[in-house]
N, C-alpha and C. Protein backbone atom coordinates (compact mmCIF):
# COMPACT_ATOMS: atom_id res chain seq x y z
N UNK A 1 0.85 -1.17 0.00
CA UNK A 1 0.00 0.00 0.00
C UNK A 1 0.90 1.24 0.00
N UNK A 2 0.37 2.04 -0.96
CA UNK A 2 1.32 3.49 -0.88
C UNK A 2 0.22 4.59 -0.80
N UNK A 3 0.88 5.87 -0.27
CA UNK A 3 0.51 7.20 -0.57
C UNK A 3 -0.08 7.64 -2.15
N UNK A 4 -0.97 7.95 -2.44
CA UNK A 4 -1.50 7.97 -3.49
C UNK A 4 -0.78 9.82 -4.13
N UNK A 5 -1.01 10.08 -3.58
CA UNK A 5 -0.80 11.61 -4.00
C UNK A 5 0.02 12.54 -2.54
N UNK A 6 0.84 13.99 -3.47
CA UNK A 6 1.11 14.73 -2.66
C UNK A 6 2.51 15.03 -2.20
N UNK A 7 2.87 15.44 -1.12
CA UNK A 7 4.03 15.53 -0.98
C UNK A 7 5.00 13.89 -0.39
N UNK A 8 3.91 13.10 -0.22
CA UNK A 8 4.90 11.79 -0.05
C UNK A 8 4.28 10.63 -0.86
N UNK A 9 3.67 11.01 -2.16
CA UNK A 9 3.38 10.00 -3.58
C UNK A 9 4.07 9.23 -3.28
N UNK A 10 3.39 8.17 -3.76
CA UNK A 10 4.36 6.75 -3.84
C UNK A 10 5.10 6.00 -2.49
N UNK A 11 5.24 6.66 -1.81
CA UNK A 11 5.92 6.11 -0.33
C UNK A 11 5.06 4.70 0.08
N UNK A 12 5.86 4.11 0.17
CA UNK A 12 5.22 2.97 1.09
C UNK A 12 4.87 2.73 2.32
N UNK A 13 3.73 1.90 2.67
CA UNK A 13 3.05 2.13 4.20
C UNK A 13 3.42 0.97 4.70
N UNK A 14 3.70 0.67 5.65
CA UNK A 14 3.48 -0.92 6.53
C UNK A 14 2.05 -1.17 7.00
N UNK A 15 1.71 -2.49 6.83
CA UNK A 15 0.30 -2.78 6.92
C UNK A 15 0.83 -4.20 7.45
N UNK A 16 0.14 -4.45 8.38
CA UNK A 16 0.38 -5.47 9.00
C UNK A 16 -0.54 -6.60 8.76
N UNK A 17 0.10 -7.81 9.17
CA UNK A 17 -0.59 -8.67 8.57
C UNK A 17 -1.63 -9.70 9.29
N UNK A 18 -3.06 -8.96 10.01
CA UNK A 18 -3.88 -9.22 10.82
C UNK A 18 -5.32 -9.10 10.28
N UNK A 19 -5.69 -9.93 10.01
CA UNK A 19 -7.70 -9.54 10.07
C UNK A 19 -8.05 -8.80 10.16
N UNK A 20 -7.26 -7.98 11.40
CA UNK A 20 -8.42 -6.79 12.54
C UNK A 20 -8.24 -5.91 11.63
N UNK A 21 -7.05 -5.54 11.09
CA UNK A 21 -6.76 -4.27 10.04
C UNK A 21 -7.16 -4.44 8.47
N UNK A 22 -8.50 -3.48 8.18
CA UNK A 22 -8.52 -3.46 6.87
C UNK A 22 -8.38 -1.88 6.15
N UNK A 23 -6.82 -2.29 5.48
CA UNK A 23 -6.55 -0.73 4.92
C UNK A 23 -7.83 -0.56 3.82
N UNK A 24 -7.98 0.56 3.67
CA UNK A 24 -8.93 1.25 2.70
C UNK A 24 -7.74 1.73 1.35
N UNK A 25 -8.51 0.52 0.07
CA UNK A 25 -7.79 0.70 -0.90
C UNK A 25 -7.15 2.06 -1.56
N UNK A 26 -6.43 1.91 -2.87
CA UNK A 26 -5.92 3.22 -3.15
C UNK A 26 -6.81 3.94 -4.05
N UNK A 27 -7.31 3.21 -4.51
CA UNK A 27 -8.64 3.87 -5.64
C UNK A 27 -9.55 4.10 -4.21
N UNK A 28 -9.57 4.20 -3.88
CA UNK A 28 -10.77 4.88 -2.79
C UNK A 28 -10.37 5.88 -1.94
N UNK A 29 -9.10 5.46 -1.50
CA UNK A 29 -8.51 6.43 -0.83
C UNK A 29 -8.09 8.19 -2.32
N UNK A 30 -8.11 7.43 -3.24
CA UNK A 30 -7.77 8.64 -3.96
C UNK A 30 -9.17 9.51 -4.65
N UNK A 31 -10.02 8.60 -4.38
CA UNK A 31 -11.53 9.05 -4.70
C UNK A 31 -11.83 9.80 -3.81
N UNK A 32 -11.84 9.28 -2.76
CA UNK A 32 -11.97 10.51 -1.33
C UNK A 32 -11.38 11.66 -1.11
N UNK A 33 -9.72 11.61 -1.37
CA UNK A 33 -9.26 13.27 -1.41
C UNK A 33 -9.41 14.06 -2.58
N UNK A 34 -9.74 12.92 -4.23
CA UNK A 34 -10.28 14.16 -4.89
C UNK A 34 -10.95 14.93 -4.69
N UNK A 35 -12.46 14.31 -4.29
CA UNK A 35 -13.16 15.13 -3.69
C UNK A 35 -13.11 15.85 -2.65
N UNK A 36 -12.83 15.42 -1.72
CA UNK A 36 -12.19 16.58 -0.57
C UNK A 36 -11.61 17.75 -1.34
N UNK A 37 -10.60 17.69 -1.16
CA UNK A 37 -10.30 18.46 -2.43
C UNK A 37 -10.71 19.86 -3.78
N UNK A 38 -11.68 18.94 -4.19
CA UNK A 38 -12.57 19.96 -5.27
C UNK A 38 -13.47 20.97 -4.17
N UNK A 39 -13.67 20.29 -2.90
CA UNK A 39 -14.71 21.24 -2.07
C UNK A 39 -13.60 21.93 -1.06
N UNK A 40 -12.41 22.19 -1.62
CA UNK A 40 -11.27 22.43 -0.36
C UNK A 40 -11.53 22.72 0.42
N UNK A 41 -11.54 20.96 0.94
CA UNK A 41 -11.53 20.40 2.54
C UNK A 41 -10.49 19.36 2.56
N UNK A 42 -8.50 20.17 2.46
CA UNK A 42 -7.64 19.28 2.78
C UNK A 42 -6.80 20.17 3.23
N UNK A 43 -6.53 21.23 2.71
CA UNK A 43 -5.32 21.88 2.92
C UNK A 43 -5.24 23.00 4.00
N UNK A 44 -5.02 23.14 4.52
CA UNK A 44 -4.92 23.46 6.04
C UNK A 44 -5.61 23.43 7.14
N UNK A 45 -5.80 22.46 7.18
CA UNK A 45 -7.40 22.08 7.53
C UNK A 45 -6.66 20.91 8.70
N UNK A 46 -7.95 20.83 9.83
CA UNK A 46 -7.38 19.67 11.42
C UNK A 46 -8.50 18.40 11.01
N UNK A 47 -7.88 17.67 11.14
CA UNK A 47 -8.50 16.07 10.66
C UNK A 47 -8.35 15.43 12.40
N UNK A 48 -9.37 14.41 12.27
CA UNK A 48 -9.21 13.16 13.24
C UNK A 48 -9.81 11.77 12.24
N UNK A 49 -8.85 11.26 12.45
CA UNK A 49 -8.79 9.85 11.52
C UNK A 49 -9.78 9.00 12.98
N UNK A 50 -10.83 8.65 12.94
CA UNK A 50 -10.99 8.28 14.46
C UNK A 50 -10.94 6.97 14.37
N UNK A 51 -11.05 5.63 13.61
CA UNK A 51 -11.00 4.16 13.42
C UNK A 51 -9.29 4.35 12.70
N UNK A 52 -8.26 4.87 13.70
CA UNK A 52 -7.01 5.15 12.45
C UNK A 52 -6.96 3.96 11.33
N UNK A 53 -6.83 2.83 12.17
CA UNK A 53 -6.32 1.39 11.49
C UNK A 53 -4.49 1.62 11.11
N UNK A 54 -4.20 1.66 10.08
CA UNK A 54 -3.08 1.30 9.53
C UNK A 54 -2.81 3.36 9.65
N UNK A 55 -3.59 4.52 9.60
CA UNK A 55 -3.23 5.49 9.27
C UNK A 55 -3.67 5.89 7.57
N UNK A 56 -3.69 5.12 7.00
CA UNK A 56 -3.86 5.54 5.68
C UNK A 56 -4.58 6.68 5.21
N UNK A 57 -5.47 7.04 5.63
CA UNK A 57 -6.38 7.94 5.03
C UNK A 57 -5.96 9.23 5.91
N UNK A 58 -5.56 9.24 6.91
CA UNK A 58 -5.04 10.63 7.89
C UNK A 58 -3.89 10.55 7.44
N UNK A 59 -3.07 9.93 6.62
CA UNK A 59 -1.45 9.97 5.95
C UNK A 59 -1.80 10.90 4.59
N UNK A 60 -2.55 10.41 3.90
CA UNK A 60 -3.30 10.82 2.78
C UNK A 60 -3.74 12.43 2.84
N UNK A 61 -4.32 12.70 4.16
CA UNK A 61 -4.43 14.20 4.21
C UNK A 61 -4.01 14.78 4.24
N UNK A 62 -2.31 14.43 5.24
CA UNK A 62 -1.31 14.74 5.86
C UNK A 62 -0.08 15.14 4.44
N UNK A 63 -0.47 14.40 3.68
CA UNK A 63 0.35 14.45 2.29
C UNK A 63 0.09 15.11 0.84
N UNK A 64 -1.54 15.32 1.49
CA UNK A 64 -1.76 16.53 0.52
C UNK A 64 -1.97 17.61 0.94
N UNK A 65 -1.50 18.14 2.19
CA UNK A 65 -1.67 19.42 2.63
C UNK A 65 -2.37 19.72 4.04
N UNK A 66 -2.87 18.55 4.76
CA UNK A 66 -3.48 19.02 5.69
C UNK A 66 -2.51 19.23 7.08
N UNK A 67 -3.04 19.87 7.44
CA UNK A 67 -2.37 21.06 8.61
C UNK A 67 -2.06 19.85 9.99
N UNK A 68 -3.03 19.17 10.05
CA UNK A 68 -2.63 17.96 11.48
C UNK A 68 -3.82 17.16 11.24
N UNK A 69 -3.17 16.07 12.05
CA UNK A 69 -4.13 15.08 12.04
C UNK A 69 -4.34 14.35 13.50
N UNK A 70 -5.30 14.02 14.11
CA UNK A 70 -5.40 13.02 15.45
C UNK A 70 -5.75 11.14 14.96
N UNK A 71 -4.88 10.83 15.16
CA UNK A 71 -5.02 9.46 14.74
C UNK A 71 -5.59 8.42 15.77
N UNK A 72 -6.71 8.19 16.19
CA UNK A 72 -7.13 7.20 17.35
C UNK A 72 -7.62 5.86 16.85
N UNK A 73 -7.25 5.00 18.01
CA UNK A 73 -7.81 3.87 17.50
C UNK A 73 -7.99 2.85 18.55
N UNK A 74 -8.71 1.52 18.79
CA UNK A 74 -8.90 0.98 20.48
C UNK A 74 -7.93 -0.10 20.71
N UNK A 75 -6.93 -0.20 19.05
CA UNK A 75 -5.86 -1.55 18.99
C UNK A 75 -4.44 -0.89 19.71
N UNK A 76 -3.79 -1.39 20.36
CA UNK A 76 -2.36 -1.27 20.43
C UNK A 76 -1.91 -1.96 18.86
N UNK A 77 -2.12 -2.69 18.28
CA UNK A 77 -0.98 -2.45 16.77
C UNK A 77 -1.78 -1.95 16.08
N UNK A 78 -2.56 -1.42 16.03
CA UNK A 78 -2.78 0.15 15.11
C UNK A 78 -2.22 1.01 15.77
N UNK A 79 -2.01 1.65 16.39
CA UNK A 79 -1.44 2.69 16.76
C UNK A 79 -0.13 2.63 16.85
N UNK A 80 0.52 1.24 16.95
CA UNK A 80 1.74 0.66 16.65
C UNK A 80 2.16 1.48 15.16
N UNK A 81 1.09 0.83 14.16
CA UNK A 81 1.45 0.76 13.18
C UNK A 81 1.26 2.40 12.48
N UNK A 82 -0.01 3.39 12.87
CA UNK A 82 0.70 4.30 12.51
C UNK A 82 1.52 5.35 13.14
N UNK A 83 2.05 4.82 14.25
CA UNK A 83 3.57 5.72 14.94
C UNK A 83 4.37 5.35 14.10
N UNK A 84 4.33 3.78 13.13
CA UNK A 84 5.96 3.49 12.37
C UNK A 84 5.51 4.34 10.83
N UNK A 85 4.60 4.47 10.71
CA UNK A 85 3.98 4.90 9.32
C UNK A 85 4.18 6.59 9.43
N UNK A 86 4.09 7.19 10.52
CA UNK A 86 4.15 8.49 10.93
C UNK A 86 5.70 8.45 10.33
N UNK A 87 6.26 7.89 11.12
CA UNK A 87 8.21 8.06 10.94
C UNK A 87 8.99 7.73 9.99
N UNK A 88 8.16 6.70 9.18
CA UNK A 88 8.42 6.29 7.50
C UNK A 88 8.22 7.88 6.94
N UNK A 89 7.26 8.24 6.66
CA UNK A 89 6.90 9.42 5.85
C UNK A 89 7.50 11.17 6.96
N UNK A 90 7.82 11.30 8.03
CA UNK A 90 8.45 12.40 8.50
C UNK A 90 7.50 13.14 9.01
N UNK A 91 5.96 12.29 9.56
CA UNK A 91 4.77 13.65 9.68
C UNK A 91 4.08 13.66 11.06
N UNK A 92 5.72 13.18 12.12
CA UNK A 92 5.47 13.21 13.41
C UNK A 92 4.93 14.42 14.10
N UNK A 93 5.31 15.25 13.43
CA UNK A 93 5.23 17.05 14.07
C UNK A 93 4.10 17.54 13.73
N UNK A 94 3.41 16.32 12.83
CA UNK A 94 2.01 17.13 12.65
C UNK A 94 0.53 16.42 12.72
N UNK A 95 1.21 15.26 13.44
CA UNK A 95 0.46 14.16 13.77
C UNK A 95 0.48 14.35 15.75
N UNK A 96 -0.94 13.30 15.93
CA UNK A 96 -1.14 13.38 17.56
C UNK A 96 -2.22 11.93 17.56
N UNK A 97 -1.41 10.79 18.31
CA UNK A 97 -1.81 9.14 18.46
C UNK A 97 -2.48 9.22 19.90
N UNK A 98 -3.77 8.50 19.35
CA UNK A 98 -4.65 8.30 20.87
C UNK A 98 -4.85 6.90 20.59
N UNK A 99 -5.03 6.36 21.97
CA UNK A 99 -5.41 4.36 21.99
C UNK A 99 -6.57 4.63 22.90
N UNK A 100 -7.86 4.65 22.27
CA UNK A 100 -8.76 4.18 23.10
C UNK A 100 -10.20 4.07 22.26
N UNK A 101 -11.28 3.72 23.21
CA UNK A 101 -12.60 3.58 22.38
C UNK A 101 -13.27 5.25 21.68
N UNK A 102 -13.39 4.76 20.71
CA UNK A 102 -14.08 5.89 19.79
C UNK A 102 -15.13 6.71 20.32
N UNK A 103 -16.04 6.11 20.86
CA UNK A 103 -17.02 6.52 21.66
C UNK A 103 -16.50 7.75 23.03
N UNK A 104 -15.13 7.30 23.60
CA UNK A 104 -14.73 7.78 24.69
C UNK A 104 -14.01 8.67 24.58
N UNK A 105 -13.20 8.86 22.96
CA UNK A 105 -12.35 10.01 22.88
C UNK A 105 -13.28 10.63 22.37
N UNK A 106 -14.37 10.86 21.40
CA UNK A 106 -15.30 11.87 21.28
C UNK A 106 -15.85 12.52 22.47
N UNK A 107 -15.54 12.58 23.46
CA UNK A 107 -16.51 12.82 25.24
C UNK A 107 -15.25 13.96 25.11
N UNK A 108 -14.29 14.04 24.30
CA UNK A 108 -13.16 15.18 24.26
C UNK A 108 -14.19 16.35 23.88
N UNK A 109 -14.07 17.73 24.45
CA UNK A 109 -14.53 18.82 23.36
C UNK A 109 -13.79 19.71 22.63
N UNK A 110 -13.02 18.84 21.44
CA UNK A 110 -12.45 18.91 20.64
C UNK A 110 -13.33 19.16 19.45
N UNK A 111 -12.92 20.38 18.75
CA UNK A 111 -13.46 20.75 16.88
C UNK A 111 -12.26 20.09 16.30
N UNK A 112 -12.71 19.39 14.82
CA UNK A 112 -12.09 19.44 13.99
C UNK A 112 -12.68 20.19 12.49
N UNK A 113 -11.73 20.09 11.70
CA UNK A 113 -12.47 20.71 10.38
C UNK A 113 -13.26 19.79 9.45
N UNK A 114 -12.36 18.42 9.58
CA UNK A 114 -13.10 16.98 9.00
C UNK A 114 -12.67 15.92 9.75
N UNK A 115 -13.45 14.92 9.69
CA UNK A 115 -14.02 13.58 10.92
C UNK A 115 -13.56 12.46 9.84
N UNK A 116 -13.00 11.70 9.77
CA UNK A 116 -13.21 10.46 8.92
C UNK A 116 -13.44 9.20 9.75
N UNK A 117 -14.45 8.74 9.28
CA UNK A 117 -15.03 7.10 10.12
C UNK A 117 -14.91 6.27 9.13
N UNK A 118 -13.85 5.53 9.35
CA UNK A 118 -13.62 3.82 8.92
C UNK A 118 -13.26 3.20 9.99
N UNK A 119 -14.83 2.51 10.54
CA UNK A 119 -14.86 1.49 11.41
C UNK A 119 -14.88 0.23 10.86
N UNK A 120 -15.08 -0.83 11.65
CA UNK A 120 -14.97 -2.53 11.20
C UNK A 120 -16.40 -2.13 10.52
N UNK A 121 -16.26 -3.01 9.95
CA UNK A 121 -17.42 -3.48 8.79
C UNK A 121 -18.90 -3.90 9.88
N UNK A 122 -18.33 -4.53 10.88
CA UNK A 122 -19.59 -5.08 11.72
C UNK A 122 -20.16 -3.61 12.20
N UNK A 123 -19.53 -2.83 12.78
CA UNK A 123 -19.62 -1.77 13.40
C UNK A 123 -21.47 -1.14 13.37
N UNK A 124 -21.77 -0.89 14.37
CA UNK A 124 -23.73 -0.52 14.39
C UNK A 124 -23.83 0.21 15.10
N UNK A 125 -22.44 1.37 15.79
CA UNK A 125 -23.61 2.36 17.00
C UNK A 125 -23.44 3.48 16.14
N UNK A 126 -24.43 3.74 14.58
CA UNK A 126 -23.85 4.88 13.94
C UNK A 126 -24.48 6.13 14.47
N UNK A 127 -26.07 6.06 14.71
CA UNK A 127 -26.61 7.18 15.43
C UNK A 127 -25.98 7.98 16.88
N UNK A 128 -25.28 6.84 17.58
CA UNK A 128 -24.64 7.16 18.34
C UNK A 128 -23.35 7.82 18.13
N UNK A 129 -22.25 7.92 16.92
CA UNK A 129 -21.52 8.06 16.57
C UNK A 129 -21.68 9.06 16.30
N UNK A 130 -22.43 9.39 15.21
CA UNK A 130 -22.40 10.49 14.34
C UNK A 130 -23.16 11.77 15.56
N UNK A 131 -23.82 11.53 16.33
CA UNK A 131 -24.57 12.68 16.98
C UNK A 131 -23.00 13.08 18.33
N UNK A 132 -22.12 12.35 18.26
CA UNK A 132 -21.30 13.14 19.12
C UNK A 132 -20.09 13.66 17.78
N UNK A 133 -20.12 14.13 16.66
CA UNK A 133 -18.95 14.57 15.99
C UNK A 133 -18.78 15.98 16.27
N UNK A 134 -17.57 16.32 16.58
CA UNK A 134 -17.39 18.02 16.43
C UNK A 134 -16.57 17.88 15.03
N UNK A 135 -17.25 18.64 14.39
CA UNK A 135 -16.72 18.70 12.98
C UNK A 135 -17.71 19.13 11.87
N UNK A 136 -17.90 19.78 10.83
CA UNK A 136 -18.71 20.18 9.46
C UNK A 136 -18.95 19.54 8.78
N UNK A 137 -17.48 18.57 8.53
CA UNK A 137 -17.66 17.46 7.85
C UNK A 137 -17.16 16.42 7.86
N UNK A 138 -17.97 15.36 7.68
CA UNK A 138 -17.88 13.78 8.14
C UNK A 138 -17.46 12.71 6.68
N UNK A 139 -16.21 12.06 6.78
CA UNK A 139 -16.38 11.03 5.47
C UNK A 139 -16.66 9.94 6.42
N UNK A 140 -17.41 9.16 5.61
CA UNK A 140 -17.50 7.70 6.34
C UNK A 140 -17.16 7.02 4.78
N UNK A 141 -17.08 5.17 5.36
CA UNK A 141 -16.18 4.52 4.65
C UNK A 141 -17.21 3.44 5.08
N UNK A 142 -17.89 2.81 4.78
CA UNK A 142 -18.59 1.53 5.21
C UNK A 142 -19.11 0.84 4.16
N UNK A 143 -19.51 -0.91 5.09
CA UNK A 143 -20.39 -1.53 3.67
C UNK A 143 -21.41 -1.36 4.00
N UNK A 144 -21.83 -0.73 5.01
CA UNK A 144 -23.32 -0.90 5.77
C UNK A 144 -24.65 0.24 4.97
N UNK A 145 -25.39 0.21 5.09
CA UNK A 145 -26.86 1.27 4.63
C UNK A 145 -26.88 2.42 5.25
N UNK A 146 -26.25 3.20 5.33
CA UNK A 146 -26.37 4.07 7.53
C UNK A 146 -27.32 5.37 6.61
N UNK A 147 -28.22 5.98 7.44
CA UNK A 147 -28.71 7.18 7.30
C UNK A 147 -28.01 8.30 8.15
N UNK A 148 -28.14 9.46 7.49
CA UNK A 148 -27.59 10.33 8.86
C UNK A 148 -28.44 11.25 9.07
N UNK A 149 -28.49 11.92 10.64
CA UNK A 149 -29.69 12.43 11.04
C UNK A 149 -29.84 13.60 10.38
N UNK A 150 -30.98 14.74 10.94
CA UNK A 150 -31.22 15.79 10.05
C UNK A 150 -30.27 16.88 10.06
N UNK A 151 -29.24 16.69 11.26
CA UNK A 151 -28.14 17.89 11.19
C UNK A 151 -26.97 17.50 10.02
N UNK A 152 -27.04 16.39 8.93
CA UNK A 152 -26.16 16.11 8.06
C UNK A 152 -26.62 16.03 6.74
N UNK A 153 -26.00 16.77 5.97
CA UNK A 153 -26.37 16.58 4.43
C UNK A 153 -25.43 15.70 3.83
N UNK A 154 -25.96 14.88 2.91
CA UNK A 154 -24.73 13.93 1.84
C UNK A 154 -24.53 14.93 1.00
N UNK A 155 -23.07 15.59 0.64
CA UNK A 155 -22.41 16.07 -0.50
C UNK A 155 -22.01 14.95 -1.22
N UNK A 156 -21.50 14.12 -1.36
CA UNK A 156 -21.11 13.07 -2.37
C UNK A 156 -21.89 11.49 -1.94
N UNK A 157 -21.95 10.45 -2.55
CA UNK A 157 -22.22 9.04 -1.78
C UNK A 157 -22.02 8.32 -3.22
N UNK A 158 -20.84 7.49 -3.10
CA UNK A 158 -19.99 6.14 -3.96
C UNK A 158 -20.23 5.01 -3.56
N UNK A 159 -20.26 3.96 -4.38
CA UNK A 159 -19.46 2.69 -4.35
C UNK A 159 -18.50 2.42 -4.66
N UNK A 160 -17.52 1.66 -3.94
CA UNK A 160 -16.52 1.14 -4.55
C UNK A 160 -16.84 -0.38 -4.22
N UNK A 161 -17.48 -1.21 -4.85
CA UNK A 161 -17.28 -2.85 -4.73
C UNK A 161 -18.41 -2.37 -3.51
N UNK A 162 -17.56 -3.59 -2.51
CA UNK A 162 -18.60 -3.55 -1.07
C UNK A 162 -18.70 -2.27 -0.37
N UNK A 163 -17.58 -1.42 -0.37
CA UNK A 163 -17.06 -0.32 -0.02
C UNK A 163 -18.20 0.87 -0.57
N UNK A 164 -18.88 1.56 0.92
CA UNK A 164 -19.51 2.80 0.44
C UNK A 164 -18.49 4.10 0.88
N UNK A 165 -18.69 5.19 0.36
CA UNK A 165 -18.12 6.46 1.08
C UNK A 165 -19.18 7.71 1.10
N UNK A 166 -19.49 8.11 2.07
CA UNK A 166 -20.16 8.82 1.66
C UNK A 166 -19.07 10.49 2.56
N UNK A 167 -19.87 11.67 2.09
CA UNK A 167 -19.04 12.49 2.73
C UNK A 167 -20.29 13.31 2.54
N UNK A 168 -20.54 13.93 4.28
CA UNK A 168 -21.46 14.56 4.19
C UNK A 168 -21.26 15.74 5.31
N UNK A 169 -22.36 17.05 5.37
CA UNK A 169 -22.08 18.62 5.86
C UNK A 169 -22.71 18.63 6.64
N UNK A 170 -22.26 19.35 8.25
CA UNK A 170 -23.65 19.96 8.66
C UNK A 170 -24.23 20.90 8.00
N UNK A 171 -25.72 20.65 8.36
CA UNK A 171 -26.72 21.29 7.71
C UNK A 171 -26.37 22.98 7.36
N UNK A 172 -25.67 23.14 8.57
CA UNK A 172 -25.39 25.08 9.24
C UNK A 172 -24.14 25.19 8.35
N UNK A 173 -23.03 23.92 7.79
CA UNK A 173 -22.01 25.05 7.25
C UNK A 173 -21.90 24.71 5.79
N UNK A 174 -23.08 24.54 5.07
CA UNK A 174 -23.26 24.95 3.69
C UNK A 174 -23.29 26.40 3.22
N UNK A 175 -22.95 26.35 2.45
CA UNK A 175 -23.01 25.88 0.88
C UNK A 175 -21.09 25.43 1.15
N UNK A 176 -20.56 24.46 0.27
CA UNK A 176 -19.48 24.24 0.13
C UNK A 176 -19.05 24.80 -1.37
């Protein structure tokens, strides 16, 4: 798996070789910051990767311009894996690693500018999820059906294979 675009194209990631971790491909990962992107929502802009996994997609932001990223996740080798992925690519100084449940680091009252959710595939507390985000805008990454409540608009919604993405606004900070 590599960096798709940016200032560390092509770099290679370590991805470890476990079940629990499923990186989010490169055609998806590069579908996602186009768009980000076209609605510039990358470049100087505060991210929380909150399901980090491997880092990929908060590396991805991190490499096309975004300003910092919070990488959390509830595994010790995810967070393993992106402290070594941080130090492969040089983007320690603009990165910040949390180990705990998703649910529990949101109880932070922390803003970001964008939220990205790639949880496990099983994953079901989305109403619960999504009603604690501080953030405008939310990508999610799932195979699941999820609706989101009335404080969220869908700006984009893909397939990739099993893989949905959708990326959607609060209601209050439109127009993009």
């Amino acid at each position: 798996m590599r960096i798709v675009a940016g200032t560390a194209r092509g770099r290679k990631l370590i991805v470890p070789s476990s079940n629990r971790i499923r990186p989010t491909k490169d055609r998806v990962r590069e579908a996602i910051f186009n768009s980000l992107h076209s609605y510039g929502l990358v470049e100087g802009l505060r991210y929380l990767d909150l399901f980090a996994g491997t880092g990929s997609l908060g590396l991805e932001a991190l490499s096309r311009g975004a300003d910092s990223v919070v990488f959390n996740d509830n595994s010790e080798l995810s967070v393993n894996t992106v402290t070594h992925n941080l130090q492969l690519l040089g983007f320690e100084d603009q990165a910040e690693i949390s180990l705990q449940d998703a649910m529990t680091y949101l109880r932070k009252p922390e803003d970001f500018d964008v939220v990205i959710l790639d949880p496990p595939y099983e994953f079901e507390l989305w109403d619960q999820l999504i009603s604690q985000i501080n953030s405008n805008v939310v990508v999610i990454e799932t195979s699941q059906n999820i609706s989101l409540n009335a404080h969220w608009v869908t700006i984009k919604e893909q397939s990739y294979g099993q893989t949905k993405v959708i990326i959607a606004a609060r209601e209050i900070s439109l127009p993009l």
